[in-house]
C-alpha atoms as a PDB file:
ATOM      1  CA  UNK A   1      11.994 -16.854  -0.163  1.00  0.00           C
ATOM      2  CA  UNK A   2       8.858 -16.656  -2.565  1.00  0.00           C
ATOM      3  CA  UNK A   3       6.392 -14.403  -2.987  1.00  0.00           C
ATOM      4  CA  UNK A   4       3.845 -17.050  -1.403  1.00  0.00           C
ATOM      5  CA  UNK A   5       5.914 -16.401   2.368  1.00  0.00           C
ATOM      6  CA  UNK A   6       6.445 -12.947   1.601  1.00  0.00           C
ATOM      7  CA  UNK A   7       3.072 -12.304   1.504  1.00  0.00           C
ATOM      8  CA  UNK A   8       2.715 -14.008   4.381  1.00  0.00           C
ATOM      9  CA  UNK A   9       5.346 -12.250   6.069  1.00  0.00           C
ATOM     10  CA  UNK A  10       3.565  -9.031   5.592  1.00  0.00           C
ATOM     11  CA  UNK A  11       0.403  -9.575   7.077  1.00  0.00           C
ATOM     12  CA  UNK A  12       2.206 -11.442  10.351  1.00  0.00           C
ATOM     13  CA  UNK A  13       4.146  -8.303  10.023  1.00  0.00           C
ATOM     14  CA  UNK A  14       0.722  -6.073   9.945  1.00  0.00           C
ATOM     15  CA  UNK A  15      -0.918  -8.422  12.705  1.00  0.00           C
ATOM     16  CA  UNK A  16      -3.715  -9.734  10.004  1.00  0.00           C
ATOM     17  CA  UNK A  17      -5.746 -13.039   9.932  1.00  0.00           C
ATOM     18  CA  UNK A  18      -5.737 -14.351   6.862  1.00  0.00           C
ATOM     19  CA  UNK A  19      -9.560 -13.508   6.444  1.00  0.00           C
ATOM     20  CA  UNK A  20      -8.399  -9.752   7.085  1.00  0.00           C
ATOM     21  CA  UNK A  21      -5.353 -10.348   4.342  1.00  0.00           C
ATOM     22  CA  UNK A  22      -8.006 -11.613   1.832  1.00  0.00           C
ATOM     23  CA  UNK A  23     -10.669  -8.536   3.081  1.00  0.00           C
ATOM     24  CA  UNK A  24      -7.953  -6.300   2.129  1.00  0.00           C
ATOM     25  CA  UNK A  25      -7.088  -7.826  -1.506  1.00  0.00           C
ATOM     26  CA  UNK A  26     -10.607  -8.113  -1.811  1.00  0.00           C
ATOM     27  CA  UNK A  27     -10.812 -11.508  -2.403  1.00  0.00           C
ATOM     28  CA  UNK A  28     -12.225 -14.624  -0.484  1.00  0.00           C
ATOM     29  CA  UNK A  29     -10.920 -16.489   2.235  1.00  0.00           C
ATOM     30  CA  UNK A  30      -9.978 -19.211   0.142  1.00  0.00           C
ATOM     31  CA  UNK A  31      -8.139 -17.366  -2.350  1.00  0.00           C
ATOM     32  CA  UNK A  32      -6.222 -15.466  -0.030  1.00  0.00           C
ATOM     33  CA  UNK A  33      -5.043 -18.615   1.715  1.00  0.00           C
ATOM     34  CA  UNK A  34      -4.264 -20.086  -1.934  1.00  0.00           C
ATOM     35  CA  UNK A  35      -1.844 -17.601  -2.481  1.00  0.00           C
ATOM     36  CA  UNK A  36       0.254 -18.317   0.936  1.00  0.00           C
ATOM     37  CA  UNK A  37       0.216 -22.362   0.021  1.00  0.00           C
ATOM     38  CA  UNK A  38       1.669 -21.613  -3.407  1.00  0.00           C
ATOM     39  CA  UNK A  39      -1.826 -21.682  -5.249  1.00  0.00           C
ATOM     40  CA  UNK A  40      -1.879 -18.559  -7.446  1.00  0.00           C
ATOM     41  CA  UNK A  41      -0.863 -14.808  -7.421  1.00  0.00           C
ATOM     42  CA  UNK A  42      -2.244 -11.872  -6.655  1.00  0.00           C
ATOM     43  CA  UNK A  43      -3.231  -9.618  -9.378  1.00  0.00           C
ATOM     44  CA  UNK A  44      -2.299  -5.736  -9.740  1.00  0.00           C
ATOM     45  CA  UNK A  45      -6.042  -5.087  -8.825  1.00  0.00           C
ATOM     46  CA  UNK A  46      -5.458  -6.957  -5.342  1.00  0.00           C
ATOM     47  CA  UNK A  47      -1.733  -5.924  -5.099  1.00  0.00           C
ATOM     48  CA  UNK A  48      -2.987  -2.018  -5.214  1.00  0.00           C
ATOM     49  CA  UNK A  49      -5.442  -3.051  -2.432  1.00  0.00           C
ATOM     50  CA  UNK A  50      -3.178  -5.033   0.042  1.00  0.00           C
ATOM     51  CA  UNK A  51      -0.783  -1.626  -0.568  1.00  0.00           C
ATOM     52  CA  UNK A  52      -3.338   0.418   0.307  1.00  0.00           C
ATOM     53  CA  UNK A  53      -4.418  -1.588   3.782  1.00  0.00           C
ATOM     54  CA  UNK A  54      -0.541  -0.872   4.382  1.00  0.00           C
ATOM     55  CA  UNK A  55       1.431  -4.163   3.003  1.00  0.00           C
ATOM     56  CA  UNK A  56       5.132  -3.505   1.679  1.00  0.00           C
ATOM     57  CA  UNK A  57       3.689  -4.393  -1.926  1.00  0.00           C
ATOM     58  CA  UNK A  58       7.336  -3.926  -3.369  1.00  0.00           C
ATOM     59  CA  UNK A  59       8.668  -6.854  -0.867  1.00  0.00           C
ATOM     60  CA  UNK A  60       5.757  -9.019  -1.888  1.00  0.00           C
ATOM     61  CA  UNK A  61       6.730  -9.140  -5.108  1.00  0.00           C
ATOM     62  CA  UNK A  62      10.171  -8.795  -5.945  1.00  0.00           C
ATOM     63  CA  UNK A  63      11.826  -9.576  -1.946  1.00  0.00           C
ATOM     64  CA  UNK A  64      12.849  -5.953  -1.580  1.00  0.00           C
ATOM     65  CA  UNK A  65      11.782  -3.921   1.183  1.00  0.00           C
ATOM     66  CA  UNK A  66      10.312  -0.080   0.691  1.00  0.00           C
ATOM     67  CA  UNK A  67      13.017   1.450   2.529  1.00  0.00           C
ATOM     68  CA  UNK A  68      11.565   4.828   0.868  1.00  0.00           C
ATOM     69  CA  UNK A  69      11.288   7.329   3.465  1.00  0.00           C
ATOM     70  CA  UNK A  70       7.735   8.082   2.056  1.00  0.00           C
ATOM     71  CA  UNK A  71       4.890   6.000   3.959  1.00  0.00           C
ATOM     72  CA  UNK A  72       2.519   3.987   2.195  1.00  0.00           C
ATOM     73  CA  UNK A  73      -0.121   6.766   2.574  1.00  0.00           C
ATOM     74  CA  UNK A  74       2.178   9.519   1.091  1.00  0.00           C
ATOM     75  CA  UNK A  75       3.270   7.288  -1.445  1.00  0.00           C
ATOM     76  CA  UNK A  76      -0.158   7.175  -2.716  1.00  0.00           C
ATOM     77  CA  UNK A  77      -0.886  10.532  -2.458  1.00  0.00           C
ATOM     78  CA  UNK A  78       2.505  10.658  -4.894  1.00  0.00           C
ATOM     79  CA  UNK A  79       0.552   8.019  -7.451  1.00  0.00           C
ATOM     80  CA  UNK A  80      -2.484  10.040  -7.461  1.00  0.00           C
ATOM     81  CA  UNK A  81      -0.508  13.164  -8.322  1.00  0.00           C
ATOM     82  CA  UNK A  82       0.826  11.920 -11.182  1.00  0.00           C
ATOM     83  CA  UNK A  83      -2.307  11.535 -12.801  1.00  0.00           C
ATOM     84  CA  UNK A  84      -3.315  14.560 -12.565  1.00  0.00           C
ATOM     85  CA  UNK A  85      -3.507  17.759 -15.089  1.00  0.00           C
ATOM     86  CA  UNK A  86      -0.870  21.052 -14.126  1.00  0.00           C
ATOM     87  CA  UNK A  87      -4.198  22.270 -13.007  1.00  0.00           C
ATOM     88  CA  UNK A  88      -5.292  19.573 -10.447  1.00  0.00           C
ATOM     89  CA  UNK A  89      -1.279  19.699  -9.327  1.00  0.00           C
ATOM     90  CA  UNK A  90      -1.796  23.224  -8.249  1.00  0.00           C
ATOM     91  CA  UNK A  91      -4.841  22.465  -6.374  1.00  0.00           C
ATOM     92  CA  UNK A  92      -3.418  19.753  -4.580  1.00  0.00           C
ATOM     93  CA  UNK A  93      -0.091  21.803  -3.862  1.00  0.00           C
ATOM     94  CA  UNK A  94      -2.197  24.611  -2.602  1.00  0.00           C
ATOM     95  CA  UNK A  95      -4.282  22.793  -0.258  1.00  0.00           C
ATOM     96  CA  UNK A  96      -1.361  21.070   1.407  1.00  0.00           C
ATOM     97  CA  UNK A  97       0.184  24.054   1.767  1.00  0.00           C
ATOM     98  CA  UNK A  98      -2.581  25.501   3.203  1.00  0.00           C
ATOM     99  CA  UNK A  99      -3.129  22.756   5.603  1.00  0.00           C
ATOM    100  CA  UNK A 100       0.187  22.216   6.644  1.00  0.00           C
ATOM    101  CA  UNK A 101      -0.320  26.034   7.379  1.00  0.00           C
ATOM    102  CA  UNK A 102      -2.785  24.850  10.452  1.00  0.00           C
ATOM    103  CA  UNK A 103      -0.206  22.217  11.795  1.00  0.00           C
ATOM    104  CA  UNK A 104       0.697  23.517  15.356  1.00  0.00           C
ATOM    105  CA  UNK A 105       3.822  21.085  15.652  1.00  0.00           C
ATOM    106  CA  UNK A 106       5.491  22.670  12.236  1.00  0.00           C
ATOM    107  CA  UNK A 107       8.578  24.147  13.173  1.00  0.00           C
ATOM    108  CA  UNK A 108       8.645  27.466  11.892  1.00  0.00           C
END
C-alpha cells in the first residue's frame, strides 16, 4: 500500500469527505483529491495539519500505525513542550498539575 491509499484510509477511517480531508490540510479540493489518485504529496505544513484534525500522520507516511498510547492531542501537547525554555516547562507542568487537581474522576 502507498501513501496515496493510506491517506485515504485515514480519512474513511475519520468519516471525512474529501473536501473535509483537504479543509483539514488546508488545501483545495482538488489538491486533496490529487494526492489520493497518485498526483502529489502532502507537505510537512499539511501533514502537521491533517495530524492535528486527528489523522494517524505516522501511517500516512511510512505504513505504520501510532500504536503510542499517547492520543494525537497529547502527543501535541508533547511537541509543543519541547520547544519550550525550563521556564515555560515549569509553567506548563504546574498548570496540569493544578488542573488535574480539579478532575473529580482522578483516583486518589
Amino acid at each position: 500500500m502507498d501513501i496515496h491509499s493510506r491517506l485515504l484510509n485515514e480519512r474513511q477511517r475519520l468519516g471525512l469527505t474529501q473536501r473535509q480531508g483537504g479543509e483539514a490540510a488546508g488545501v483545495s479540493l482538488a489538491t486533496y483529491q490529487n494526492w489520493e489518485r497518485y498526483g502529489g504529496f502532502p507537505n510537512a505544513d499539511a501533514l502537521a495539519k491533517l495530524f492535528a484534525a486527528g489523522f494517524d500522520v505516522l501511517y500516512v507516511v511510512t505504513g505504520t500505525r501510532n500504536n503510542a498510547e499517547l492520543s494525537n492531542e497529547q502527543a501535541h501537547v508533547v511537541a509543543q513542550m519541547a520547544t519550550m525554555d525550563a521556564r515555560g516547562v515549569a509553567v506548563l507542568m504546574t498548570t496540569a498539575g493544578a488542573l488535574s487537581d480539579t478532575n473529580p474522576q482522578k483516583a486518589g
